[in-house]
PDB file of N, CA and C in Angstrom:
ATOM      1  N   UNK A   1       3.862   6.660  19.175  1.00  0.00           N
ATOM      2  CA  UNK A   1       3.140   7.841  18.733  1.00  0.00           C
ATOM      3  C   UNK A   1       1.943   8.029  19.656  1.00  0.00           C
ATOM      4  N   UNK A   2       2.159   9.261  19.936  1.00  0.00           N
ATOM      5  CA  UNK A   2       0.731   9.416  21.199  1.00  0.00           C
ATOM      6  C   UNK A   2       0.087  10.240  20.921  1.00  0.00           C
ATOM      7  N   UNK A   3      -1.510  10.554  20.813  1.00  0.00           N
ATOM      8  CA  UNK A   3      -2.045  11.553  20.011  1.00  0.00           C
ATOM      9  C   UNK A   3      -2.213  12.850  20.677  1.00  0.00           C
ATOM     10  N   UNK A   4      -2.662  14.000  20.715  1.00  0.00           N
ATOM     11  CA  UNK A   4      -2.585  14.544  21.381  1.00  0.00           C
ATOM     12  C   UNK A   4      -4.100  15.812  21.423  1.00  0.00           C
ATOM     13  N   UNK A   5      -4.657  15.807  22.058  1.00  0.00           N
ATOM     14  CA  UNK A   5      -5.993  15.974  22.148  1.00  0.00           C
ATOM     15  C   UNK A   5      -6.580  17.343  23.696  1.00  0.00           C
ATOM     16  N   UNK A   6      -6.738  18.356  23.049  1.00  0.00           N
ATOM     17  CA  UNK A   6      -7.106  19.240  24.089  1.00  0.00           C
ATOM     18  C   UNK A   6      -8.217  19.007  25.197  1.00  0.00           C
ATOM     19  N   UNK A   7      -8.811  19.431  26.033  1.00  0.00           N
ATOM     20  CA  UNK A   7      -9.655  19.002  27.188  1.00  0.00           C
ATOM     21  C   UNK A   7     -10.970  19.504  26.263  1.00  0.00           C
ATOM     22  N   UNK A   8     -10.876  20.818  25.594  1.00  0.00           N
ATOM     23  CA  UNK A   8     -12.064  21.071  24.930  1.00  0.00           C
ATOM     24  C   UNK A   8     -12.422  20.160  23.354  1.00  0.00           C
ATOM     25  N   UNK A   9     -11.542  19.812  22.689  1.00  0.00           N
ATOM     26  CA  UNK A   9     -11.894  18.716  22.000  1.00  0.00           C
ATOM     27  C   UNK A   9     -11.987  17.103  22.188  1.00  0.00           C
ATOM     28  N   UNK A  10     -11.799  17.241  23.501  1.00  0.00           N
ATOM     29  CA  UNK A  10     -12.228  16.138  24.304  1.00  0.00           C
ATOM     30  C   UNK A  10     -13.675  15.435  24.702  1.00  0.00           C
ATOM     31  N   UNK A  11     -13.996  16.898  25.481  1.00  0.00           N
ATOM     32  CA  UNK A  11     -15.324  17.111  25.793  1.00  0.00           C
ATOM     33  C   UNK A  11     -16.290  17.450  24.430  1.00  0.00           C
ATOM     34  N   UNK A  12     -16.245  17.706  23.294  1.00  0.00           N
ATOM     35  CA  UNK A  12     -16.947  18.166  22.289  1.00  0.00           C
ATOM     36  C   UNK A  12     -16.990  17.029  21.672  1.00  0.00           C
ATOM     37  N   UNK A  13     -15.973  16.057  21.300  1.00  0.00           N
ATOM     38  CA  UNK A  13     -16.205  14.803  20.605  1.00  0.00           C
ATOM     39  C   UNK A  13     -17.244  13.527  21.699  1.00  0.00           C
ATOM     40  N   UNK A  14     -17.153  13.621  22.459  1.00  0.00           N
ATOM     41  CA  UNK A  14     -17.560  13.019  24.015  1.00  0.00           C
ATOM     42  C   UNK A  14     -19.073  13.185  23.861  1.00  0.00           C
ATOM     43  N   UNK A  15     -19.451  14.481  23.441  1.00  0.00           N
ATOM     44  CA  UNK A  15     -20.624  15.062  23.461  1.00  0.00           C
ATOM     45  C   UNK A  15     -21.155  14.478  22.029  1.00  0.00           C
ATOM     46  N   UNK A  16     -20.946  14.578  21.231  1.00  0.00           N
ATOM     47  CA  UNK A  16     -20.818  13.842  19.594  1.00  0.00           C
ATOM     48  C   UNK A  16     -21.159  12.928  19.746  1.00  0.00           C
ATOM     49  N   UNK A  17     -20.319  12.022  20.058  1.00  0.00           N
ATOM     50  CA  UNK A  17     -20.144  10.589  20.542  1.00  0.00           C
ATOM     51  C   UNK A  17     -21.848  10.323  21.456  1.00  0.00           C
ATOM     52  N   UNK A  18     -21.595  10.947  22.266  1.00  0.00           N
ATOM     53  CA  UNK A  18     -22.830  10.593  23.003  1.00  0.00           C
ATOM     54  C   UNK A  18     -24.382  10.834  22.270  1.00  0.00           C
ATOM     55  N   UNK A  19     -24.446  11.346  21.191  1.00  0.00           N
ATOM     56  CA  UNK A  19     -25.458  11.130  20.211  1.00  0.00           C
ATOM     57  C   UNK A  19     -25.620  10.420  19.122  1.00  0.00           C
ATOM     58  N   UNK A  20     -24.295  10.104  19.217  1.00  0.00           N
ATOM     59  CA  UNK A  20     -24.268   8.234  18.052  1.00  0.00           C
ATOM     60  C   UNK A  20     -23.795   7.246  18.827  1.00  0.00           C
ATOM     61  N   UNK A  21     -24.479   6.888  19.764  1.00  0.00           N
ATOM     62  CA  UNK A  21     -23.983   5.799  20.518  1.00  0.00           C
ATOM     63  C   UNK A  21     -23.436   4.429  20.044  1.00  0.00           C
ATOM     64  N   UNK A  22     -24.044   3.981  18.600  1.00  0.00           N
ATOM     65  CA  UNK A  22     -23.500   3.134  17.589  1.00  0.00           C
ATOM     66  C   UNK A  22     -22.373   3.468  17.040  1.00  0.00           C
ATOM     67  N   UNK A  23     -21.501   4.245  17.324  1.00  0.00           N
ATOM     68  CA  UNK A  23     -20.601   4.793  16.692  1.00  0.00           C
ATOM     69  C   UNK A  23     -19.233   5.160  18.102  1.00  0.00           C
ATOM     70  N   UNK A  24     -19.177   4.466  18.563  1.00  0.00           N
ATOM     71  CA  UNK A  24     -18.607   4.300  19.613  1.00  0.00           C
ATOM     72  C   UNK A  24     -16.505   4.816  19.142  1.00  0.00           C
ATOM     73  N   UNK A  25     -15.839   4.524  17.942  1.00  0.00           N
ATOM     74  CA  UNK A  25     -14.801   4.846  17.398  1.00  0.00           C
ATOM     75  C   UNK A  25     -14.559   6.186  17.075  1.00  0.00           C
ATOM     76  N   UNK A  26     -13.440   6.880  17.518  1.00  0.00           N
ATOM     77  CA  UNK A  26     -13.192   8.514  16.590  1.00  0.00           C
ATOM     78  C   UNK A  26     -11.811   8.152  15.820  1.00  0.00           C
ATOM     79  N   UNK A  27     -11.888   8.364  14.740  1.00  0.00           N
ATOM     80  CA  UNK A  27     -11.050   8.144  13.209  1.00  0.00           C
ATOM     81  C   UNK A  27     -10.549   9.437  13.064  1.00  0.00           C
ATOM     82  N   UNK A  28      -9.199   9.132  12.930  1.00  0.00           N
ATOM     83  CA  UNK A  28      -8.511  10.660  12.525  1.00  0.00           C
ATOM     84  C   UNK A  28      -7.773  10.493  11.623  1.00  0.00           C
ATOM     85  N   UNK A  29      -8.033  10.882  10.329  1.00  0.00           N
ATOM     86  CA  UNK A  29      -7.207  10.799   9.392  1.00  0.00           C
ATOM     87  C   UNK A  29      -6.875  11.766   8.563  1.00  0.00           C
ATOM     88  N   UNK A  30      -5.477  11.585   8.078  1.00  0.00           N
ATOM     89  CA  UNK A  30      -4.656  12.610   6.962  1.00  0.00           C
ATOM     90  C   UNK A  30      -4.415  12.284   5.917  1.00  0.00           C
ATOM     91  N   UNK A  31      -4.730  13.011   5.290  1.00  0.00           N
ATOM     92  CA  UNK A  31      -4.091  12.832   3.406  1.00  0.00           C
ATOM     93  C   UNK A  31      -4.221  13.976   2.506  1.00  0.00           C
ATOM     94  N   UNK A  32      -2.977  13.732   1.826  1.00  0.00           N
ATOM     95  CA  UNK A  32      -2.352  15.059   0.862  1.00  0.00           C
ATOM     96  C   UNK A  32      -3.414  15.250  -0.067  1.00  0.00           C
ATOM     97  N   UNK A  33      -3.517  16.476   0.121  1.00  0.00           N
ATOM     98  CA  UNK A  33      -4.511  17.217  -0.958  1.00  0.00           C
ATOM     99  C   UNK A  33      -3.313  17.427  -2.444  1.00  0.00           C
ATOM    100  N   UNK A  34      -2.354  18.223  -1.775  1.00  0.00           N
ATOM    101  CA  UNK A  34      -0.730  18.521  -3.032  1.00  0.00           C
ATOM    102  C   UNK A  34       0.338  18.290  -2.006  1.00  0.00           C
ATOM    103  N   UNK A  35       1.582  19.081  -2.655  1.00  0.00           N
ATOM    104  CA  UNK A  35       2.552  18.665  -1.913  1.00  0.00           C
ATOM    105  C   UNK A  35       2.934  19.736  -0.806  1.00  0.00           C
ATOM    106  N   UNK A  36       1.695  20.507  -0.669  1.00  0.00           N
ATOM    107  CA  UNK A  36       2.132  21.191   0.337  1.00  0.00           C
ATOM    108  C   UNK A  36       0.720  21.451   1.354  1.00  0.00           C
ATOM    109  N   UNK A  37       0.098  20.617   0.686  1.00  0.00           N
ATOM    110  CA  UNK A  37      -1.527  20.658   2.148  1.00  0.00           C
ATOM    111  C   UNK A  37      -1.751  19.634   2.268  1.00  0.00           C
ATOM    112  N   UNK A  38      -2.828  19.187   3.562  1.00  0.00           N
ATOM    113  CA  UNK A  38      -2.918  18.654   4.194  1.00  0.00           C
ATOM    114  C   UNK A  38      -4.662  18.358   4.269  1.00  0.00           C
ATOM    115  N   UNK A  39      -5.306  17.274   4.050  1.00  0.00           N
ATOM    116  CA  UNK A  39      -6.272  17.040   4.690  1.00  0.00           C
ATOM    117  C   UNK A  39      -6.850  16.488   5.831  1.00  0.00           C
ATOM    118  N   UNK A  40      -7.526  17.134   7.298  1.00  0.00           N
ATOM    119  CA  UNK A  40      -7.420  16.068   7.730  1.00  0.00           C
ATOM    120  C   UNK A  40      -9.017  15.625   8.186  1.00  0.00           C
ATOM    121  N   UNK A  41      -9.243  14.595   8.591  1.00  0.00           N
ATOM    122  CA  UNK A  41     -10.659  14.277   8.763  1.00  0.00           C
ATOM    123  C   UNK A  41     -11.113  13.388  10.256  1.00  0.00           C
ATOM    124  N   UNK A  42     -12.223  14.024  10.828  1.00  0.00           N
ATOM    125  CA  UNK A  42     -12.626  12.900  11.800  1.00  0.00           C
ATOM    126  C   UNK A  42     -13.699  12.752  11.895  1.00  0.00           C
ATOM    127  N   UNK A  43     -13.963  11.126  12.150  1.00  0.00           N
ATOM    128  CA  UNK A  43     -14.812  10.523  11.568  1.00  0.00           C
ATOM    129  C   UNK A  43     -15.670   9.075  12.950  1.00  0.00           C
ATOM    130  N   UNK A  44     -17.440   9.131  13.323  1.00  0.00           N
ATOM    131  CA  UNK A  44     -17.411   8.426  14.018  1.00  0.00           C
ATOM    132  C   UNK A  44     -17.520   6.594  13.399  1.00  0.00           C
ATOM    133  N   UNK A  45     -17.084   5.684  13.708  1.00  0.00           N
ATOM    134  CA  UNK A  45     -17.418   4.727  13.400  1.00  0.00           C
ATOM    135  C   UNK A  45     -17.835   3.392  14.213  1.00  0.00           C
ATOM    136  N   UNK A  46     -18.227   2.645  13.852  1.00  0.00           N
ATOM    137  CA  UNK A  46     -19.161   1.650  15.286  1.00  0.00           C
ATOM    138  C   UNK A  46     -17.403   0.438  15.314  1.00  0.00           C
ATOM    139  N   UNK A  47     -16.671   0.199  14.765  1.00  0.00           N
ATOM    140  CA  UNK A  47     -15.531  -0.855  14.900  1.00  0.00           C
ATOM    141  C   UNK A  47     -13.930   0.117  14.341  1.00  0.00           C
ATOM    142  N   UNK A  48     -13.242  -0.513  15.133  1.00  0.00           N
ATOM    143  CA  UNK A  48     -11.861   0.061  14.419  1.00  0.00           C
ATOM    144  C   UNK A  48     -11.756  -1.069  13.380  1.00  0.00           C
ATOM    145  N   UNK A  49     -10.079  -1.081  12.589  1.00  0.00           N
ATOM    146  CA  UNK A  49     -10.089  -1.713  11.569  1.00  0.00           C
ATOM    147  C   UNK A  49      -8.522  -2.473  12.410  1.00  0.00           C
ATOM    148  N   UNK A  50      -7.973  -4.120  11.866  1.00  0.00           N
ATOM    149  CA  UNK A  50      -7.143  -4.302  12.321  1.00  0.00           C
ATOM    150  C   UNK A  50      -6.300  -3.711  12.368  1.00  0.00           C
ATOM    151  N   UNK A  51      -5.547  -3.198  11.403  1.00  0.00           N
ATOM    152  CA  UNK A  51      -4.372  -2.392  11.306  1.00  0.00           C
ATOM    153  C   UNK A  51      -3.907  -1.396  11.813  1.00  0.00           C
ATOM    154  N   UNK A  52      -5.300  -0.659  12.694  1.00  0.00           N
ATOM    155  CA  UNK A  52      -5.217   0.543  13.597  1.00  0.00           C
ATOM    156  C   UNK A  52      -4.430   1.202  14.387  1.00  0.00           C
ATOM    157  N   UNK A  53      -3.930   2.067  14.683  1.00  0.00           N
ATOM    158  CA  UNK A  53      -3.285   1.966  15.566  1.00  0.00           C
ATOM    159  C   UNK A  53      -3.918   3.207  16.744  1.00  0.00           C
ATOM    160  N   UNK A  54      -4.536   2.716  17.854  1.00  0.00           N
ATOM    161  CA  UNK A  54      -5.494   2.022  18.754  1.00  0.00           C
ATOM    162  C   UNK A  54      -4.994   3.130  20.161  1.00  0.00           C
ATOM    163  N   UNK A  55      -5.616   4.709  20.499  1.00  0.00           N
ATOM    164  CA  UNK A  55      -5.344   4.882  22.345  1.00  0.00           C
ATOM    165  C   UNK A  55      -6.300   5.387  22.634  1.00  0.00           C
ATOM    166  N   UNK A  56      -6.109   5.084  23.568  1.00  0.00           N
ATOM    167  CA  UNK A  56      -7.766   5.534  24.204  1.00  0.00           C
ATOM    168  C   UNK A  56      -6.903   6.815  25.087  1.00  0.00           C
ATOM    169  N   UNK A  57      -8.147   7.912  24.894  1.00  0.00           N
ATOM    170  CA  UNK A  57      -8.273   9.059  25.388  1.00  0.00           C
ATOM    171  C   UNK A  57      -9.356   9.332  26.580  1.00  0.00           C
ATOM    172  N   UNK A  58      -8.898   9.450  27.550  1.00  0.00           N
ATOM    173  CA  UNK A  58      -9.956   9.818  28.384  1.00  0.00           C
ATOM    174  C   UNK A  58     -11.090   9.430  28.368  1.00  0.00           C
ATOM    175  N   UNK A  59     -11.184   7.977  28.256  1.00  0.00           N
ATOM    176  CA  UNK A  59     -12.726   7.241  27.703  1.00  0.00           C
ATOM    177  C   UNK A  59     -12.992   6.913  25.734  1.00  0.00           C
ATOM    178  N   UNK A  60     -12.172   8.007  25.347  1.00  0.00           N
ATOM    179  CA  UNK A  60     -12.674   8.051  24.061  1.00  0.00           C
ATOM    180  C   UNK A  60     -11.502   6.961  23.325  1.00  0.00           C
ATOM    181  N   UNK A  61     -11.891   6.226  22.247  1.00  0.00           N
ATOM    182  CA  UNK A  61     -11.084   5.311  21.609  1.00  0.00           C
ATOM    183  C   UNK A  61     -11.024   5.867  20.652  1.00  0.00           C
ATOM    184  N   UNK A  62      -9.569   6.527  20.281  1.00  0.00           N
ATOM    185  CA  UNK A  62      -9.005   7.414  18.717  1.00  0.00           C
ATOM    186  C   UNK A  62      -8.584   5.928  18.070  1.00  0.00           C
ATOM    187  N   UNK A  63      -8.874   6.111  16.641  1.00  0.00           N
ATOM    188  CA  UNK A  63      -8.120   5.057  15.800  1.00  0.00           C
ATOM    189  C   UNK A  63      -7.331   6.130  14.585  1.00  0.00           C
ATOM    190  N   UNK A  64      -6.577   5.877  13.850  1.00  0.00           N
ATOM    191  CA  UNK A  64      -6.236   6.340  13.095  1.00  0.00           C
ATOM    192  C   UNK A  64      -5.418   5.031  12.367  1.00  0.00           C
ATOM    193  N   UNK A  65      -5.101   4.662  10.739  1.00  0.00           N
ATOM    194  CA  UNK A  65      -4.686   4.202   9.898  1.00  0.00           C
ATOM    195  C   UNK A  65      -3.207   4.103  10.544  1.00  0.00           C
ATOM    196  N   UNK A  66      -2.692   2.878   9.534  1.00  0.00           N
ATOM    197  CA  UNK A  66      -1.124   3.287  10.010  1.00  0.00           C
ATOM    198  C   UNK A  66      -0.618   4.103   9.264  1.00  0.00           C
ATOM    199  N   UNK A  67      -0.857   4.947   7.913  1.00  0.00           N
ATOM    200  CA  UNK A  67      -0.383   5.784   7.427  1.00  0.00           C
ATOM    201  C   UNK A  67      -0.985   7.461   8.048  1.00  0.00           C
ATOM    202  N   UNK A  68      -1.804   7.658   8.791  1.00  0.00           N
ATOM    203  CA  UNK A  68      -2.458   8.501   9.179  1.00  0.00           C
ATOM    204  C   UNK A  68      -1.287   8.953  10.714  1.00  0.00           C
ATOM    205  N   UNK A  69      -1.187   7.832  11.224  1.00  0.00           N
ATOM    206  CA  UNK A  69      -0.786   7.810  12.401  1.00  0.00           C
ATOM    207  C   UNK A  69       0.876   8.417  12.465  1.00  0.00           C
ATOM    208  N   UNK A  70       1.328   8.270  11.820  1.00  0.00           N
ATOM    209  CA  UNK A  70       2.781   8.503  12.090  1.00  0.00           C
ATOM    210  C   UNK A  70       2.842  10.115  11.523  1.00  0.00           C
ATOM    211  N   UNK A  71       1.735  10.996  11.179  1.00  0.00           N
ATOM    212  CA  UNK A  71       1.801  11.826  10.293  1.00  0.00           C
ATOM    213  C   UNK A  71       1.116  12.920  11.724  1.00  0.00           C
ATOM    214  N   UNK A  72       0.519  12.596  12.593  1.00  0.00           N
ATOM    215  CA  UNK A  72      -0.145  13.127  13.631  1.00  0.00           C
ATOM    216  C   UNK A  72       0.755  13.589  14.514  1.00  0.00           C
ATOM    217  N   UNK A  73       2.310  12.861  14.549  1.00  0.00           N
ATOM    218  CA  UNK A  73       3.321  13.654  15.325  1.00  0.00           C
ATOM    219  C   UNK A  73       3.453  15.182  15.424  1.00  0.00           C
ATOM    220  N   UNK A  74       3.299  15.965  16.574  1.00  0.00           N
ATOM    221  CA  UNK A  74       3.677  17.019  16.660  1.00  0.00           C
ATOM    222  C   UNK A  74       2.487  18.290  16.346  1.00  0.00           C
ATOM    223  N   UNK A  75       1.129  17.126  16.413  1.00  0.00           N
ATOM    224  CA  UNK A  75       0.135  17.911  15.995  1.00  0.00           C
ATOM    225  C   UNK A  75      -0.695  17.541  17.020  1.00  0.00           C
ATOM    226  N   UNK A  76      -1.649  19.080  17.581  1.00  0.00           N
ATOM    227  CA  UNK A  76      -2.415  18.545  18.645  1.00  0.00           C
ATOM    228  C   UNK A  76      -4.023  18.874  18.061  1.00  0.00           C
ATOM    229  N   UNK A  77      -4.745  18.478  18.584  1.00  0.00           N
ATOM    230  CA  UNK A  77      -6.035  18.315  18.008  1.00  0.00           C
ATOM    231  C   UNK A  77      -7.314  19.534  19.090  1.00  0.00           C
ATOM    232  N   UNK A  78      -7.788  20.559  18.813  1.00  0.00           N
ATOM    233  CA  UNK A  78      -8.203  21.360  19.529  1.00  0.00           C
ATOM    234  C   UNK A  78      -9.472  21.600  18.911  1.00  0.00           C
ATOM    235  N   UNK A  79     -10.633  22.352  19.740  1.00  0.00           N
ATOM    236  CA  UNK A  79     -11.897  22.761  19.722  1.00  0.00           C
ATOM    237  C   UNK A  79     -12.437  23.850  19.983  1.00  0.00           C
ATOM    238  N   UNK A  80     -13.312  24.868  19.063  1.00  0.00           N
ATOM    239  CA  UNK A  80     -13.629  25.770  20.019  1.00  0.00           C
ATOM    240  C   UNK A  80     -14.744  26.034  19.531  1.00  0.00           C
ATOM    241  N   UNK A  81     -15.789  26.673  20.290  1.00  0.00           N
ATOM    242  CA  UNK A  81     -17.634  27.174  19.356  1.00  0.00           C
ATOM    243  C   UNK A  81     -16.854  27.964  18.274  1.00  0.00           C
ATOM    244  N   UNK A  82     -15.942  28.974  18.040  1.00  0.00           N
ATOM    245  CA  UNK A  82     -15.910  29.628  17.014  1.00  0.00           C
ATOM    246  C   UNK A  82     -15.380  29.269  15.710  1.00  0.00           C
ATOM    247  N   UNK A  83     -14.858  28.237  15.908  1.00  0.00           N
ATOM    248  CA  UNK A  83     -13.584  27.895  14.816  1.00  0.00           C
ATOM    249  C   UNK A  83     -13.762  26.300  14.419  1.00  0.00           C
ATOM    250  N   UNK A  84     -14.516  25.382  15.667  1.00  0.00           N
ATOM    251  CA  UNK A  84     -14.613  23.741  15.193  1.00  0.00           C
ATOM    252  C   UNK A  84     -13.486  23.381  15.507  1.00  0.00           C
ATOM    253  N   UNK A  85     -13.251  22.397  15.095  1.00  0.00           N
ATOM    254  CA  UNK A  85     -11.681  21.239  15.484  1.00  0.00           C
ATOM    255  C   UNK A  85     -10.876  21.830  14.112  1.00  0.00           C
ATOM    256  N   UNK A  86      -9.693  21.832  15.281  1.00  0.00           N
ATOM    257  CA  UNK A  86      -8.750  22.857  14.386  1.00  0.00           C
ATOM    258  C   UNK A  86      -7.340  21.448  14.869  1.00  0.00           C
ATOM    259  N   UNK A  87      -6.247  21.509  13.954  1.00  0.00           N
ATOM    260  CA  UNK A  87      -4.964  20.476  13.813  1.00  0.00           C
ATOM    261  C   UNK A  87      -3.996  21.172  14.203  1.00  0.00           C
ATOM    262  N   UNK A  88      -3.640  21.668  15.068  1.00  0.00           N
ATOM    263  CA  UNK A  88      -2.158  22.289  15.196  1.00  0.00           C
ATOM    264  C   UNK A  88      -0.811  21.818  15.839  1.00  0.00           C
ATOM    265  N   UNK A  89       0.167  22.366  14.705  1.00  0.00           N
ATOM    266  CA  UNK A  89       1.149  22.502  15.346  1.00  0.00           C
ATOM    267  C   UNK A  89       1.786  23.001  16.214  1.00  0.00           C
ATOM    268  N   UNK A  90       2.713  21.905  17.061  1.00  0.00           N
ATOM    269  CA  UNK A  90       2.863  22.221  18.572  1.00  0.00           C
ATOM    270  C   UNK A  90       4.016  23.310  18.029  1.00  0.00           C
ATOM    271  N   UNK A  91       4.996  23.079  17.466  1.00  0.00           N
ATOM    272  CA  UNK A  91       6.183  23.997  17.482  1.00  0.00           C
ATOM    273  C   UNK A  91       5.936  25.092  17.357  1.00  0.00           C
ATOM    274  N   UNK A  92       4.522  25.397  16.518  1.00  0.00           N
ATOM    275  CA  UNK A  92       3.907  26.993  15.258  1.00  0.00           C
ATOM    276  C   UNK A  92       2.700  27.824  16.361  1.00  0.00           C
ATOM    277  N   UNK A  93       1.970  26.486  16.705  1.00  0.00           N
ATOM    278  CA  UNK A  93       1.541  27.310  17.604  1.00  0.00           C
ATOM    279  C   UNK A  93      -0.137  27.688  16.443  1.00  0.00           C
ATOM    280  N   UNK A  94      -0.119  27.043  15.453  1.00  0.00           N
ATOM    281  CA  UNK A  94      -0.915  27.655  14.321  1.00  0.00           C
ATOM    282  C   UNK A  94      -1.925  26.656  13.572  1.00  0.00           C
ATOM    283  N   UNK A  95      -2.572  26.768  13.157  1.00  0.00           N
ATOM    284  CA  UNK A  95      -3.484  25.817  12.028  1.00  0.00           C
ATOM    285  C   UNK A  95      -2.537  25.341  11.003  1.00  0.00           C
ATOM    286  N   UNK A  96      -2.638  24.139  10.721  1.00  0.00           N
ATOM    287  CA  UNK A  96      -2.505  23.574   9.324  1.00  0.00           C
ATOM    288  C   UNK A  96      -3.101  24.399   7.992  1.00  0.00           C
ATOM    289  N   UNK A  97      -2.171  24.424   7.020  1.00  0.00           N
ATOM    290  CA  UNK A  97      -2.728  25.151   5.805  1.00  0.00           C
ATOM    291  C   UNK A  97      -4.219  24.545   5.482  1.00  0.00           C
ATOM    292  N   UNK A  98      -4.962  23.583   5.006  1.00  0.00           N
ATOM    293  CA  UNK A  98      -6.055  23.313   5.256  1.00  0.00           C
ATOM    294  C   UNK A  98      -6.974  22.228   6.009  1.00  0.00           C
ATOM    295  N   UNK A  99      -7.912  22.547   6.843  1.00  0.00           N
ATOM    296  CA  UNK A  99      -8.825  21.591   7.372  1.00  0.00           C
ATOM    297  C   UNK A  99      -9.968  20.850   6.775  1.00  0.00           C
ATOM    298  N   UNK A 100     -10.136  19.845   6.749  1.00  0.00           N
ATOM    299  CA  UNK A 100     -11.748  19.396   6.383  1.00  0.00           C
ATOM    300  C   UNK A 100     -11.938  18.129   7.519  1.00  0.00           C
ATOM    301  N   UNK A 101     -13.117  18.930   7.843  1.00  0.00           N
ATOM    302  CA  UNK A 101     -13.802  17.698   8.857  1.00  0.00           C
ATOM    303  C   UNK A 101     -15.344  17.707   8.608  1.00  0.00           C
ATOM    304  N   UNK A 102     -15.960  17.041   7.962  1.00  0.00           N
ATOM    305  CA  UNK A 102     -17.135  17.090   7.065  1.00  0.00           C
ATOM    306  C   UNK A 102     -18.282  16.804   7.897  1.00  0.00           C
ATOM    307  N   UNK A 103     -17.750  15.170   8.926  1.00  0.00           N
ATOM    308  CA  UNK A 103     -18.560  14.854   9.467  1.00  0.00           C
ATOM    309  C   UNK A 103     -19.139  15.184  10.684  1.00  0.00           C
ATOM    310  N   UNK A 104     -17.933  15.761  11.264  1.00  0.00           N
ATOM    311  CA  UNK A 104     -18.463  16.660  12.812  1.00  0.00           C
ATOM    312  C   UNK A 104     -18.655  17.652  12.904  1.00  0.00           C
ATOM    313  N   UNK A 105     -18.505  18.741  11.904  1.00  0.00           N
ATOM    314  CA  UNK A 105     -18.543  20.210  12.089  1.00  0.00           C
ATOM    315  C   UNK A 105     -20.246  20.437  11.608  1.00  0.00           C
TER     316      UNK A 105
END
């Protein structure tokens, strides 16, 4: 599973990152709101956790859960000043029915 991460949410978490320098980890995680949405969240943290499953991005170290992780297939992770980090699907081309990202937006 390989995550998949735009150049502009690259550079925007990078920039993040570089104002919590204790916080060196980006956490991406999903979980069902019902059976048909989606939460997803990212999050900085100073350590991953063992179970992680662990790639580094262009400098940046993504962790995500092992239940988080297998759920990220087919979804790319994007940025913009107008809209924040948005989850989309590669096939749709579109946003996920809902976002929450609490801690970076």
């Amino acid at each position: 599973m390989t995550i998949k991460i735009t150049v502009a949410a690259i550079a925007q978490l990078k920039a993040i990152q570089f104002l919590h320098p204790a916080d060196p980890v980006v956490r991406i995680s999903v979980r069902d709101l019902d059976e048909s949405r989606l939460s997803f969240s990212i999050t900085l943290e100073a350590t991953s956790q063992s179970d992680d499953h662990i790639q580094q991005v262009d400098g940046l170290m993504i962790a995500m859960d092992r239940r988080s992780a297998p759920r990220m297939e087919g979804v790319t992770v994007d940025y913009t000043e107008a809209t924040g980090f948005r989850f989309l699907h590669d096939d749709h081309g579109r946003s996920l029915p809902l976002l929450t990202i609490p801690t970076l937006n």
